[in-house]
Protein backbone atom coordinates (compact mmCIF):
# COMPACT_ATOMS: atom_id res chain seq x y z
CA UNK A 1 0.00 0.00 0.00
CA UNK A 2 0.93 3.33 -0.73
CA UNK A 3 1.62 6.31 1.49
CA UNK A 4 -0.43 9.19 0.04
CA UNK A 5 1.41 12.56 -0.55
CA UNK A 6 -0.30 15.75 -1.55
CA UNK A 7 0.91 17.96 -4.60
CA UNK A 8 0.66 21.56 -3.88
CA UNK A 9 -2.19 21.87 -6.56
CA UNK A 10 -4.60 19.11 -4.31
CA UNK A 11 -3.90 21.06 -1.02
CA UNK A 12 -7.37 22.63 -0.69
CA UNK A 13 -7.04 25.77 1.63
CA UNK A 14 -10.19 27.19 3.41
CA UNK A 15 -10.64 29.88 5.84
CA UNK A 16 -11.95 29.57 9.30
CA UNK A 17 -12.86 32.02 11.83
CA UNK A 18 -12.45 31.50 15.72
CA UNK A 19 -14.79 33.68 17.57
CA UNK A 20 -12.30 34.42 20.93
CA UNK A 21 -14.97 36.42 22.95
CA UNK A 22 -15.35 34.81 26.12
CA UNK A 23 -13.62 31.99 25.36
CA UNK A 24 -10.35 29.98 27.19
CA UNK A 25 -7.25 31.19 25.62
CA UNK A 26 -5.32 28.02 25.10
CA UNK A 27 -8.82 26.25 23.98
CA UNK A 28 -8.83 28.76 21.08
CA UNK A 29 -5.12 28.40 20.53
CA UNK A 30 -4.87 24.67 20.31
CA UNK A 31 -8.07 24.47 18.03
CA UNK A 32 -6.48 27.26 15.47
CA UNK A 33 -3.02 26.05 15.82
CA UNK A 34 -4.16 22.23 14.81
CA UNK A 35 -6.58 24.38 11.86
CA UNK A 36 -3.58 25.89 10.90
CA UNK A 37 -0.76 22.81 10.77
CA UNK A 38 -3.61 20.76 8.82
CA UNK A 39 -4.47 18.10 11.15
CA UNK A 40 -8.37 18.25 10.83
CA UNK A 41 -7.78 16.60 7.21
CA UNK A 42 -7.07 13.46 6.33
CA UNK A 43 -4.43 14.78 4.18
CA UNK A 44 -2.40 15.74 7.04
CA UNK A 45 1.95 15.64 6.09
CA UNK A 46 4.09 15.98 8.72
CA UNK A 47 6.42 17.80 6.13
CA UNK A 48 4.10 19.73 4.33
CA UNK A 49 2.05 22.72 5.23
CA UNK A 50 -1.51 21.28 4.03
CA UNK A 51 -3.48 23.85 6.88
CA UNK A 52 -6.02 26.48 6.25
CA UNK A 53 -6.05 30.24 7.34
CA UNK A 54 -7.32 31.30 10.68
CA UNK A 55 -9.06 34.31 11.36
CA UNK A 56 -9.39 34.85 15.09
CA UNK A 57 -12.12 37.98 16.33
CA UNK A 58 -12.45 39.25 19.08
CA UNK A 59 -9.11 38.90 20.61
CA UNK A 60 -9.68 41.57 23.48
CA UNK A 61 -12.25 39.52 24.94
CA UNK A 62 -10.31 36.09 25.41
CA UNK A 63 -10.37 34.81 28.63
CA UNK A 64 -7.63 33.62 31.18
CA UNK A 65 -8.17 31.48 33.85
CA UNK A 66 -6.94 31.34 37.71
CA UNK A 67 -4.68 33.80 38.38
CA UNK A 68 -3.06 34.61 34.89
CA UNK A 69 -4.50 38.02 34.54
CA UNK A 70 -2.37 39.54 37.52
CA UNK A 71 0.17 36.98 37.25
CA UNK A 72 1.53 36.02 33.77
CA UNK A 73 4.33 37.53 32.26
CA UNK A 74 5.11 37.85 28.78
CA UNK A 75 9.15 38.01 28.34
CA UNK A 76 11.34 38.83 24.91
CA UNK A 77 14.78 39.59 24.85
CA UNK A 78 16.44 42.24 22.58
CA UNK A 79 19.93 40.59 22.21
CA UNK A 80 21.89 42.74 23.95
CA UNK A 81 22.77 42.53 27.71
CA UNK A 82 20.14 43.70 29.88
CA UNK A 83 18.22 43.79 26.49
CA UNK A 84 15.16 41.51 28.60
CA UNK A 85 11.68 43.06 28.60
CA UNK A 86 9.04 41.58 30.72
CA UNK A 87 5.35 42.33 29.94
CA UNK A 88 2.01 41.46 32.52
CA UNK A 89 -1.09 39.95 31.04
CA UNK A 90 -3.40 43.14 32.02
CA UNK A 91 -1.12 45.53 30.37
CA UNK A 92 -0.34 43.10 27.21
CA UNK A 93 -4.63 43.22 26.81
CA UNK A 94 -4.57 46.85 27.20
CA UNK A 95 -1.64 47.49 24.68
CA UNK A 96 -1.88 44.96 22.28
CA UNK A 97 -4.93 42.02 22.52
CA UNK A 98 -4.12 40.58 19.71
CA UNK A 99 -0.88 39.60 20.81
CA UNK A 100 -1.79 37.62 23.38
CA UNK A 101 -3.42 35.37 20.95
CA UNK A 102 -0.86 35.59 18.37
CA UNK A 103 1.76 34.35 21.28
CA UNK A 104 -0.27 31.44 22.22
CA UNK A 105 -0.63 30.30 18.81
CA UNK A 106 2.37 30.20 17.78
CA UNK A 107 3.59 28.51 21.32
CA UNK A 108 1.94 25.92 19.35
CA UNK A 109 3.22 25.82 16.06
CA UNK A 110 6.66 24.29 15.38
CA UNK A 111 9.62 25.74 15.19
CA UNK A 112 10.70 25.45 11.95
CA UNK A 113 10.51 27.30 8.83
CA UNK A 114 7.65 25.24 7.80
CA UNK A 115 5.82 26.60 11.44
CA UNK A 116 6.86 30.21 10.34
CA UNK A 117 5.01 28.75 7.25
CA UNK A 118 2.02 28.12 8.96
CA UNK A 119 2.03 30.74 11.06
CA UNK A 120 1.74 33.81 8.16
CA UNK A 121 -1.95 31.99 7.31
CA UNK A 122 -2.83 33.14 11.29
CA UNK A 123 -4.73 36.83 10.90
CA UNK A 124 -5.52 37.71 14.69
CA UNK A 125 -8.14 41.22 15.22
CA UNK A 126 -8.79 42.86 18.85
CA UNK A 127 -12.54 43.98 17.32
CA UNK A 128 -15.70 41.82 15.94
CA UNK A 129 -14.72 43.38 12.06
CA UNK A 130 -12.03 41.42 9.60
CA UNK A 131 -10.83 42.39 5.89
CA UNK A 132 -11.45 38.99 4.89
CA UNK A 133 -15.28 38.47 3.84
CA UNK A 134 -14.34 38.05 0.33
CA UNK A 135 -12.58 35.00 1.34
CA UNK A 136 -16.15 33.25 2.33
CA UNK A 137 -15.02 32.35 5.80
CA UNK A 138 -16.53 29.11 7.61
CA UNK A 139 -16.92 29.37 11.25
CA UNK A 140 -15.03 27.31 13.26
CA UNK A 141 -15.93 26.12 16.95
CA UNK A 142 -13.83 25.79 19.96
CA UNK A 143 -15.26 23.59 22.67
């Protein structure tokens, strides 16, 4: 038997969005991040990118559970000494929402060039509106 491997030109891409508004934020990640890598077909290639785009909404209103609002801290690291930034949770939603999702989803992703791939088909919006109607997206559920 055969292994199947998808040409480019069969790789059917469709777009999705992820409604975040009161939802957990590593439900929503996993679900887009495993929308994005492909693995809800049964076309799925461990060494191809045969995923769909993600549109995620509503990225203001995600949720966080516990204690993560006051207590999570979002680090980078310019490259030079001292160079380390630390960001909390509450001011990360205040400044930038949609990073918070972005962060989580690509957590998930590998880290590879085919996950930097992947992760360029991710479109992440603090609001309800997106550019991307004339793309016909489907709605996609997180449970």
């Amino acid at each position: 038997m055969k292994t199947l491997v998808p040409s480019e030109r069969e790789i059917v891409r469709q777009w999705h969005v992820v409604d975040a508004a009161d939802q957990v934020l590593g439900r929503v990640a996993s679900k887009a991040a495993m929308v994005l890598m492909g693995k809800h077909k049964p076309t799925y290639t461990t060494f191809l990118d045969t995923g769909d785009h993600v549109i995620v909404i509503n990225a203001a209103k995600v949720r966080l559970t516990g204690r993560k609002e006051s207590q999570k801290v979002y680090r980078r690291h310019s490259g030079y000494p001292g160079g380390l930034t630390e960001v909390g949770a509450t001011k990360m939603r205040a400044e930038r929402p949609s990073k918070m999702v972005e962060h989580a989803i690509a957590g998930m992703l590998p880290k590879t060039k085919l996950g930097k791939q992947m992760y360029r088909k991710l479109k992440v919006y603090a609001g309800d509106k997106h550019p991307h109607q004339a793309q016909k997206p489907v709605a996609l559920a997180v449970s």
